[in-house]
C-alpha atoms as a PDB file:
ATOM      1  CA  UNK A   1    -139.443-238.271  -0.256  1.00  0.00           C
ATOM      2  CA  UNK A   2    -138.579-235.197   1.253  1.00  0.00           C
ATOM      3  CA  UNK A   3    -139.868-232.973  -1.457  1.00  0.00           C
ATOM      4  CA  UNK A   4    -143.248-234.377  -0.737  1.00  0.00           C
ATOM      5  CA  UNK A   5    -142.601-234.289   3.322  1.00  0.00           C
ATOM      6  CA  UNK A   6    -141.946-230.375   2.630  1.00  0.00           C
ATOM      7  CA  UNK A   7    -145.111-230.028   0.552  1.00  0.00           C
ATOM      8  CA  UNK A   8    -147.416-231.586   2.775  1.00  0.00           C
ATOM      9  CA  UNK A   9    -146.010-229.364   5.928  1.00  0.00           C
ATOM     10  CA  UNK A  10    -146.391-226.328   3.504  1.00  0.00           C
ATOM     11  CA  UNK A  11    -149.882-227.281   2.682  1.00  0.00           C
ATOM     12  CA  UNK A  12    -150.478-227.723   6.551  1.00  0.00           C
ATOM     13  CA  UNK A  13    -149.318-224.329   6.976  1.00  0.00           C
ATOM     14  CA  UNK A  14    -151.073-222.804   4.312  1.00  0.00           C
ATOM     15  CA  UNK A  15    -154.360-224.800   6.100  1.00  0.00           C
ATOM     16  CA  UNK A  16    -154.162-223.551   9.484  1.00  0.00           C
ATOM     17  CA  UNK A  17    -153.595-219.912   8.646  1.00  0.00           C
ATOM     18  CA  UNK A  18    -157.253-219.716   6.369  1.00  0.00           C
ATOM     19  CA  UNK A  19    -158.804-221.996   9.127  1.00  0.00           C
ATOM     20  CA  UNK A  20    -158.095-220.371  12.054  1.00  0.00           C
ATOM     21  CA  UNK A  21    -159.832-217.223  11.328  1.00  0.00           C
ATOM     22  CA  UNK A  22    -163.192-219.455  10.889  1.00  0.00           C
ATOM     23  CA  UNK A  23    -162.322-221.510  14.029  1.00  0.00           C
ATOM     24  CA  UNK A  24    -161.257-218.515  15.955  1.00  0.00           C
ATOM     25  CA  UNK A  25    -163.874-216.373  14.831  1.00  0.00           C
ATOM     26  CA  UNK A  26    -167.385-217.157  15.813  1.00  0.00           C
ATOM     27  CA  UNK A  27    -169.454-217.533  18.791  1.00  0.00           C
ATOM     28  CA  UNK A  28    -172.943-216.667  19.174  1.00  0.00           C
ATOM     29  CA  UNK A  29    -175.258-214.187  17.391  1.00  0.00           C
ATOM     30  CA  UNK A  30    -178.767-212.389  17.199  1.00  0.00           C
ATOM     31  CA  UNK A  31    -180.168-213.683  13.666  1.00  0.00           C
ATOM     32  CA  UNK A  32    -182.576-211.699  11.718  1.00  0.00           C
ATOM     33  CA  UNK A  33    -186.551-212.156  12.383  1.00  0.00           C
ATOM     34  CA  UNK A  34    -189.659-210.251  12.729  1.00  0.00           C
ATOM     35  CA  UNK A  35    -188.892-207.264  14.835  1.00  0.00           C
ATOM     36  CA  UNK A  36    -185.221-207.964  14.841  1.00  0.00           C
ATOM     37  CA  UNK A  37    -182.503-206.583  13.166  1.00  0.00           C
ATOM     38  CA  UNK A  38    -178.876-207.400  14.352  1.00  0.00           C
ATOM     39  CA  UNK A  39    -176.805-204.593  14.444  1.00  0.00           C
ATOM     40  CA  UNK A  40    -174.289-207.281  12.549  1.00  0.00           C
ATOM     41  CA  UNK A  41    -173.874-210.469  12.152  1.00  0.00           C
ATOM     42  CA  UNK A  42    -170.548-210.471  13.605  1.00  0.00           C
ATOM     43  CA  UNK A  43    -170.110-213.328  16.076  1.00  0.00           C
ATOM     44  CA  UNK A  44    -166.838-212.164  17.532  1.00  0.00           C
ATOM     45  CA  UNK A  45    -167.460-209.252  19.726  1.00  0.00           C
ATOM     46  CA  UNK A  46    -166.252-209.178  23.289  1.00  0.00           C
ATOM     47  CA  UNK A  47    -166.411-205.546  24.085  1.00  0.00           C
ATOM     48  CA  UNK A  48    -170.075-204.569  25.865  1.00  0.00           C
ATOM     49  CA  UNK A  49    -172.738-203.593  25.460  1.00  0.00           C
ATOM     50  CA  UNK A  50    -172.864-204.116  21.718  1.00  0.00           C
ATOM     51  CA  UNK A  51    -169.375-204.160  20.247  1.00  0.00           C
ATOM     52  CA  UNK A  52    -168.124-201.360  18.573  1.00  0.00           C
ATOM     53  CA  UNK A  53    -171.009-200.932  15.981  1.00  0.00           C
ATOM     54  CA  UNK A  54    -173.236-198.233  15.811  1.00  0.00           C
ATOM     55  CA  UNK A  55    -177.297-198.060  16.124  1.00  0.00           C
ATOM     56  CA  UNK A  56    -179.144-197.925  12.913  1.00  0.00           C
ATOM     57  CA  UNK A  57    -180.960-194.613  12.366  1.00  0.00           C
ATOM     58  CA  UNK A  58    -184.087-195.852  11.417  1.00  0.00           C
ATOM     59  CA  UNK A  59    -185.038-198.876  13.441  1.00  0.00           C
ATOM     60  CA  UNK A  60    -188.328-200.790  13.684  1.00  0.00           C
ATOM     61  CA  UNK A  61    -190.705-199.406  15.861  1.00  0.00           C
ATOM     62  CA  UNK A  62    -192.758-202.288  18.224  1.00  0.00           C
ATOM     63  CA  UNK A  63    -195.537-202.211  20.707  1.00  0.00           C
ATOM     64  CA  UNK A  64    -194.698-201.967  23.927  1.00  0.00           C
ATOM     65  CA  UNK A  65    -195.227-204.667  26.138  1.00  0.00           C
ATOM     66  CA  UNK A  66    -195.582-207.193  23.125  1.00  0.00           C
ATOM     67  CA  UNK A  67    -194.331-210.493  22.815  1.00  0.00           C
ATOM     68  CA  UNK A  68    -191.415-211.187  20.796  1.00  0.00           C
ATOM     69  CA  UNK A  69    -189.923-214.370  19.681  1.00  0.00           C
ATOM     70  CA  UNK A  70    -185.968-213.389  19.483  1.00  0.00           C
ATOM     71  CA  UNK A  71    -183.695-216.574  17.723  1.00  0.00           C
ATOM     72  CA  UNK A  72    -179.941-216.819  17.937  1.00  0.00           C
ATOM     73  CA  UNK A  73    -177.438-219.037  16.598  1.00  0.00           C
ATOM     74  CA  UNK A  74    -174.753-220.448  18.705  1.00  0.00           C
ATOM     75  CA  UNK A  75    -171.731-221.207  16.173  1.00  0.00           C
ATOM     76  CA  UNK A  76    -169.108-222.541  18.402  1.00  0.00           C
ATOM     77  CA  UNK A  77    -170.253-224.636  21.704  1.00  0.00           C
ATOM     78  CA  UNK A  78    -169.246-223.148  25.165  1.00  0.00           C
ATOM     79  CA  UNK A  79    -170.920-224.248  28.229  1.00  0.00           C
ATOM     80  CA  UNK A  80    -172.777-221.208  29.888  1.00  0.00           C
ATOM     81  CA  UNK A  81    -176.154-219.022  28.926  1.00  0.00           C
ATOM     82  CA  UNK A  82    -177.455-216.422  27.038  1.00  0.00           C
ATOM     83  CA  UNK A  83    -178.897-213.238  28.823  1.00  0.00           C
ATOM     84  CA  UNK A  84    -181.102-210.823  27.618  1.00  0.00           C
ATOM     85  CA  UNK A  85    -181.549-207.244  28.721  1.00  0.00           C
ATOM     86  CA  UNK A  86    -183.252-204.293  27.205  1.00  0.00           C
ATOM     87  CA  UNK A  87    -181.981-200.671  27.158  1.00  0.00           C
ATOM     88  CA  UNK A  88    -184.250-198.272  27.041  1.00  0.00           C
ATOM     89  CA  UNK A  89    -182.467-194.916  27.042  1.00  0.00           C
ATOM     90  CA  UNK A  90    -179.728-195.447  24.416  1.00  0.00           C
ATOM     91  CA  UNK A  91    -177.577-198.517  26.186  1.00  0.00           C
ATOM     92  CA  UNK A  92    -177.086-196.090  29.251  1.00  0.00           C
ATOM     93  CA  UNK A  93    -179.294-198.576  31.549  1.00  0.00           C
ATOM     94  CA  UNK A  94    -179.880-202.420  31.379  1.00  0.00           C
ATOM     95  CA  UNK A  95    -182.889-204.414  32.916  1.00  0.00           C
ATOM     96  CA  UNK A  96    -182.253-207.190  34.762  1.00  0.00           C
ATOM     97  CA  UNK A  97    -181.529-210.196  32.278  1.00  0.00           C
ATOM     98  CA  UNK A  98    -183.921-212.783  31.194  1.00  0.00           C
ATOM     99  CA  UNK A  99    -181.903-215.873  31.509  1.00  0.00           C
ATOM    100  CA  UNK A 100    -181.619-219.097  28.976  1.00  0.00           C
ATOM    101  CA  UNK A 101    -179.614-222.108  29.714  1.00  0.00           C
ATOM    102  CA  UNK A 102    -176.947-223.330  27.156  1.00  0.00           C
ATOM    103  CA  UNK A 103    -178.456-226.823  26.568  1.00  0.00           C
ATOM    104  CA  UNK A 104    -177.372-227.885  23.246  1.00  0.00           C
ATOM    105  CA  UNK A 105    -173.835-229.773  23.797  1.00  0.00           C
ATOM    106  CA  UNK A 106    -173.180-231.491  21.226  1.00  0.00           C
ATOM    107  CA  UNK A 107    -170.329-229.779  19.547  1.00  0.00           C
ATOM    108  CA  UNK A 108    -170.856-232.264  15.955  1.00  0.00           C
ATOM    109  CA  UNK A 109    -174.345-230.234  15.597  1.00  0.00           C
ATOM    110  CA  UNK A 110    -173.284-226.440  14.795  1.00  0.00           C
ATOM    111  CA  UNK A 111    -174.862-224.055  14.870  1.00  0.00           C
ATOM    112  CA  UNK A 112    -177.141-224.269  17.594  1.00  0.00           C
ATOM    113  CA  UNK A 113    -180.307-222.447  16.942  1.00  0.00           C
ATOM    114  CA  UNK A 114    -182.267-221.076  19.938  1.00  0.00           C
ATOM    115  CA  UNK A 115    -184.951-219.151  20.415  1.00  0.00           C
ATOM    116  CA  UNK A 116    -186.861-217.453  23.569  1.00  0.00           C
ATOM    117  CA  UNK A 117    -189.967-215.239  23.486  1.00  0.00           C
ATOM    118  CA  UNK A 118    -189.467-211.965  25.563  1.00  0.00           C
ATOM    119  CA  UNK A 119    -192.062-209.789  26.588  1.00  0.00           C
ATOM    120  CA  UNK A 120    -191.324-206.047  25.431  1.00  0.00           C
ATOM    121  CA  UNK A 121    -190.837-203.623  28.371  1.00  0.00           C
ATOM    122  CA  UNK A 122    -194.193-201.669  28.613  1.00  0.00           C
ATOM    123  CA  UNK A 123    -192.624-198.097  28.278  1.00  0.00           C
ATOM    124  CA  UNK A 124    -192.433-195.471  25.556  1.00  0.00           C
ATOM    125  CA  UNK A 125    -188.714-195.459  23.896  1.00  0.00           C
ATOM    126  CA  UNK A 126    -187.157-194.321  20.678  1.00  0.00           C
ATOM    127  CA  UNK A 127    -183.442-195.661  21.965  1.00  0.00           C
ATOM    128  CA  UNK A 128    -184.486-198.876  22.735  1.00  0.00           C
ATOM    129  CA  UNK A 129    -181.940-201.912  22.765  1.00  0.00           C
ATOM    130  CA  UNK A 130    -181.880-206.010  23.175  1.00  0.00           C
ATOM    131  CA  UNK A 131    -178.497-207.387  24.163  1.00  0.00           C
ATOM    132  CA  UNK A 132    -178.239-210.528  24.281  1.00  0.00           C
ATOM    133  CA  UNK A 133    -174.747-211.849  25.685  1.00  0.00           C
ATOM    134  CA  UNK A 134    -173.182-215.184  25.606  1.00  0.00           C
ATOM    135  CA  UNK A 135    -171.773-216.384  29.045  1.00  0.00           C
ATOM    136  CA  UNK A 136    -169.079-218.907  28.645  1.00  0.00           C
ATOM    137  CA  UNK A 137    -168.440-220.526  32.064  1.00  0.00           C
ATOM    138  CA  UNK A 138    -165.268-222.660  31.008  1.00  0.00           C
ATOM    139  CA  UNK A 139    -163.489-220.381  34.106  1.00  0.00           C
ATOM    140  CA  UNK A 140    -166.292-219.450  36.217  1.00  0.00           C
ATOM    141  CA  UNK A 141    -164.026-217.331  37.928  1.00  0.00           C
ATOM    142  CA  UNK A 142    -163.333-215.080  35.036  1.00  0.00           C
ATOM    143  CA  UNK A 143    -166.477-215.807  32.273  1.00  0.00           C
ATOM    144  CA  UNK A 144    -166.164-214.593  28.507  1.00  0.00           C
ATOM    145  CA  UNK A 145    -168.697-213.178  27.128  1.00  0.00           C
ATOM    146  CA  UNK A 146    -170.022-212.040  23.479  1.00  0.00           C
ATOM    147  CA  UNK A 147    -172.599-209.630  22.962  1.00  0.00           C
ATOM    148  CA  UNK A 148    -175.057-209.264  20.150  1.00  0.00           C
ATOM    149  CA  UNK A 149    -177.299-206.062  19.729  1.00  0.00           C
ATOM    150  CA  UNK A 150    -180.815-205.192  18.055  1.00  0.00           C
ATOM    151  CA  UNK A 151    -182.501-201.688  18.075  1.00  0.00           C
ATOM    152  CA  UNK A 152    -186.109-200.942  18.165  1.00  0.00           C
ATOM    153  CA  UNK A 153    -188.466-198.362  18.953  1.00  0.00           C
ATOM    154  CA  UNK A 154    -191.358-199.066  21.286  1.00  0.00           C
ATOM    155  CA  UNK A 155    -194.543-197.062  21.432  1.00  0.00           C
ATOM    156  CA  UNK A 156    -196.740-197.261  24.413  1.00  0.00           C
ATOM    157  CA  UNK A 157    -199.635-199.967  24.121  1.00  0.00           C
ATOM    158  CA  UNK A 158    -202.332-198.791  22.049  1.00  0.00           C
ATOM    159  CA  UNK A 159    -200.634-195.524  21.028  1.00  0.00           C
ATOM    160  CA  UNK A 160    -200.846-194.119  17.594  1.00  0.00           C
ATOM    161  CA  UNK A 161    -197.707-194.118  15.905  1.00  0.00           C
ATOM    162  CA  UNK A 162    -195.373-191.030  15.781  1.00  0.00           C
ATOM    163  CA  UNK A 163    -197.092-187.879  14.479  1.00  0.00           C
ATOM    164  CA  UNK A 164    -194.856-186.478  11.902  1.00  0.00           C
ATOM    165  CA  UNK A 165    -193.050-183.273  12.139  1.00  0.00           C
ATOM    166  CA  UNK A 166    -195.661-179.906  10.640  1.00  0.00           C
ATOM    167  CA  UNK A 167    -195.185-178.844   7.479  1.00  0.00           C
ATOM    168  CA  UNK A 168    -193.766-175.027   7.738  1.00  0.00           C
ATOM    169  CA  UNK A 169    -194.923-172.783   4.290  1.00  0.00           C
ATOM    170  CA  UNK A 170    -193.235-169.917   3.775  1.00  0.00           C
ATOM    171  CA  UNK A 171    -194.416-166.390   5.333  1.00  0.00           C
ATOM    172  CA  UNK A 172    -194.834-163.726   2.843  1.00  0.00           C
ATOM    173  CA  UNK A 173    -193.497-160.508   4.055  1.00  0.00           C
ATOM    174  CA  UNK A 174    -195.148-156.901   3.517  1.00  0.00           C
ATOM    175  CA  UNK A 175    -194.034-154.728   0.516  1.00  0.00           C
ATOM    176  CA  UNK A 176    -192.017-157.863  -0.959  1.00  0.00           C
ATOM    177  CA  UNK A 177    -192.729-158.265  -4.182  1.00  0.00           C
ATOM    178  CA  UNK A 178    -193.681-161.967  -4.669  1.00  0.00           C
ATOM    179  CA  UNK A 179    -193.671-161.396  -8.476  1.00  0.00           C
ATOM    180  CA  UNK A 180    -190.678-163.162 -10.817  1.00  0.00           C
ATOM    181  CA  UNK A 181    -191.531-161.864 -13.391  1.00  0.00           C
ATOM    182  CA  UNK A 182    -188.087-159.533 -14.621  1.00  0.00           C
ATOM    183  CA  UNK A 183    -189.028-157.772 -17.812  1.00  0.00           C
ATOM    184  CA  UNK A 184    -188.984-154.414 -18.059  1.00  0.00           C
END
């Protein structure tokens, strides 16, 4: 009897160390869609504006002032809202945020899925950003929050897209001889 009492509080043990990452580790998250392209699919970061992960070097390049549907997945339920803001020079600057409620309580139906549609900023941009941050308001005092980061390009309304860079040929130069040719 008290093998079996020491195997079941081993097996407990054994439980609640690979659960709790799962439990501990999610949130909320930008998901994948036209136009969107998480930075990662990380649900965990707390540090702002976009966790610790770096902007892609070739993002997707949008119209400015187009409409975008943007979905998310909330994975663990927190009372609060989402905000969106867009950066525009390289997440130096944030708009204001475009606000959505947290109305999805019930905590037997995760995820959540959400979505908004944003209007793009009408500007020219080739740093462009949408944050999206999850506002917990358990303490309203003293709020978590998780972020979640997409980049983008935007080219002004109409505007033809990005010329690409000249192609430079060589300059021959005087009394050079051009000729390979080594034999003798």
């Amino acid at each position: 009897m008290l093998r079996e009492g020491r195997k079941m509080i081993k097996l407990t043990f054994m439980l609640m160390i690979f659960l709790a990452p799962v439990i501990t580790h999610a949130h909320a998250r930008l998901r994948a869609s036209v136009g969107v392209q998480p930075r990662s699919t990380n649900t965990s970061m707390k540090s702002g504006p976009c966790g610790t992960i770096s902007k892609f070097a070739n993002s997707p390049v949008l119209n400015a002032g187009q409409k975008l549907v943007v979905s998310w997945e909330e994975t663990v339920q927190h009372p609060g809202r989402f905000e969106f803001r867009f950066s525009t020079d390289n997440d130096v600057t944030w708009s204001a945020p475009v606000t959505v409620q947290d109305t999805q309580d019930d905590p037997n139906t995760i995820p959540h899925q959400y979505s908004v549609e944003l209007t793009l900023p009408d500007v020219t941009c080739t740093q462009c950003t949408l944050q999206m941050i999850q506002v917990m308001t358990e303490r309203p005092q003293n709020p978590s929050n998780y972020y979640s980061c997409a980049d983008f390009q935007l080219m002004g309304s109409g505007a033809p897209s990005p010329t690409p860079p000249p192609t430079v040929s060589p300059t021959p130069v005087p009394g050079l001889d051009t000729d390979c040719n080594m034999s003798h």
